[in-house]
C-alpha atoms as a PDB file:
ATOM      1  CA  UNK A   1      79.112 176.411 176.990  1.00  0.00           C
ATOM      2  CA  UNK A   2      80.394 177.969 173.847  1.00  0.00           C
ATOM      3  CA  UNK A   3      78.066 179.784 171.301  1.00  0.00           C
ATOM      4  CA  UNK A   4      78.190 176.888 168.725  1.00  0.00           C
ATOM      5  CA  UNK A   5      77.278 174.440 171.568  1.00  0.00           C
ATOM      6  CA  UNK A   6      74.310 176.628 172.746  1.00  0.00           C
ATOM      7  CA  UNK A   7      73.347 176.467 169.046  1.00  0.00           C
ATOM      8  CA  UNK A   8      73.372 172.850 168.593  1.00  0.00           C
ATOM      9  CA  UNK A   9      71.327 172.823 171.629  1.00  0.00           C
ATOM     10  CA  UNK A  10      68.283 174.866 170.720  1.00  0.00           C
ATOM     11  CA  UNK A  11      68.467 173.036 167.543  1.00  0.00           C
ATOM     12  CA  UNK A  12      68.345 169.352 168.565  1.00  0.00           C
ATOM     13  CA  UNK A  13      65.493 170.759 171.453  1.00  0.00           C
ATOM     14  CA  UNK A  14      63.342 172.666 168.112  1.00  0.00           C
ATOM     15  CA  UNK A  15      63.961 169.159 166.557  1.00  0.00           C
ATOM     16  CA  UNK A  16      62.360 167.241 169.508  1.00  0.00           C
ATOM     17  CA  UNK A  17      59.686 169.635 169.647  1.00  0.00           C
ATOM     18  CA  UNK A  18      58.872 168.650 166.363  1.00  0.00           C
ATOM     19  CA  UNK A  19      59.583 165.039 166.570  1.00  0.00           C
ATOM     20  CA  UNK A  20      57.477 164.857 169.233  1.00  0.00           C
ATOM     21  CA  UNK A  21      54.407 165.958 167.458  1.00  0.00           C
ATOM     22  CA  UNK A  22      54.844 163.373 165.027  1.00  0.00           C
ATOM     23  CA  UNK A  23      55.012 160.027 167.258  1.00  0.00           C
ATOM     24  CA  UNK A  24      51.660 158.093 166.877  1.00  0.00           C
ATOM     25  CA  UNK A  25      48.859 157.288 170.161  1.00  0.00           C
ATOM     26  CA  UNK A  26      50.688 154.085 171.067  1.00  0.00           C
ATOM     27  CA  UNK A  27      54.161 155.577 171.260  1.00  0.00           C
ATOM     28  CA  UNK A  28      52.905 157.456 173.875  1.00  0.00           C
ATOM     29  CA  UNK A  29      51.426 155.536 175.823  1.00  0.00           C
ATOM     30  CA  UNK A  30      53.892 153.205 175.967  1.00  0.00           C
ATOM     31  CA  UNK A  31      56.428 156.285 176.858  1.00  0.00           C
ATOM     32  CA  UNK A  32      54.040 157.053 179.469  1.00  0.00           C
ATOM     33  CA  UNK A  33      54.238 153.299 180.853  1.00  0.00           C
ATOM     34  CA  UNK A  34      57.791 153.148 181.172  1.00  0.00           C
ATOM     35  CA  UNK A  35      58.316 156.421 182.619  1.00  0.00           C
ATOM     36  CA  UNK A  36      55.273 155.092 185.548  1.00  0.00           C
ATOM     37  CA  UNK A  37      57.434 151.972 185.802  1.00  0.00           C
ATOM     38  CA  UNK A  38      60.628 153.987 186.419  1.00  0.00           C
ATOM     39  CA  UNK A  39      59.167 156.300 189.207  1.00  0.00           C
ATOM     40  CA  UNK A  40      57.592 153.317 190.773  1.00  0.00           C
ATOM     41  CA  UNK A  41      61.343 151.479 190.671  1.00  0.00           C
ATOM     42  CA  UNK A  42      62.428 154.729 192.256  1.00  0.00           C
ATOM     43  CA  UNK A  43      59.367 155.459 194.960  1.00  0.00           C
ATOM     44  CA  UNK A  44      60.654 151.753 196.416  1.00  0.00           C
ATOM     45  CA  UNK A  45      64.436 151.856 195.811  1.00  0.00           C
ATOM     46  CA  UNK A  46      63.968 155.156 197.801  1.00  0.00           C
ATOM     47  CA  UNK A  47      60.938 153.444 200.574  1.00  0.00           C
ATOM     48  CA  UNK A  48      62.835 150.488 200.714  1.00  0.00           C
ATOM     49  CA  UNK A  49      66.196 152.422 201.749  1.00  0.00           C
END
């Protein structure tokens, strides 16, 4: 990865760590139902196989 890449990089992950602080209670929750949902979907894709 070139310099300017690794740049853009840090940059867009500072940015998140910002963004992040800024997203209200039910955001996150709902995040945090959708990313139980997916590892359930994967738990029986992967049970199931």
């Amino acid at each position: 990865m070139s310099q300017r890449a690794d740049g853009r990089a840090l940059d867009r992950k500072n940015q998140a760590a910002y963004e992040s602080r800024d997203i209200s209670v039910a955001d996150a929750k709902m995040c945090v139902r959708q990313a139980d949902l997916l590892v359930d979907a994967a738990r029986q894709r992967i049970l199931s196989s």
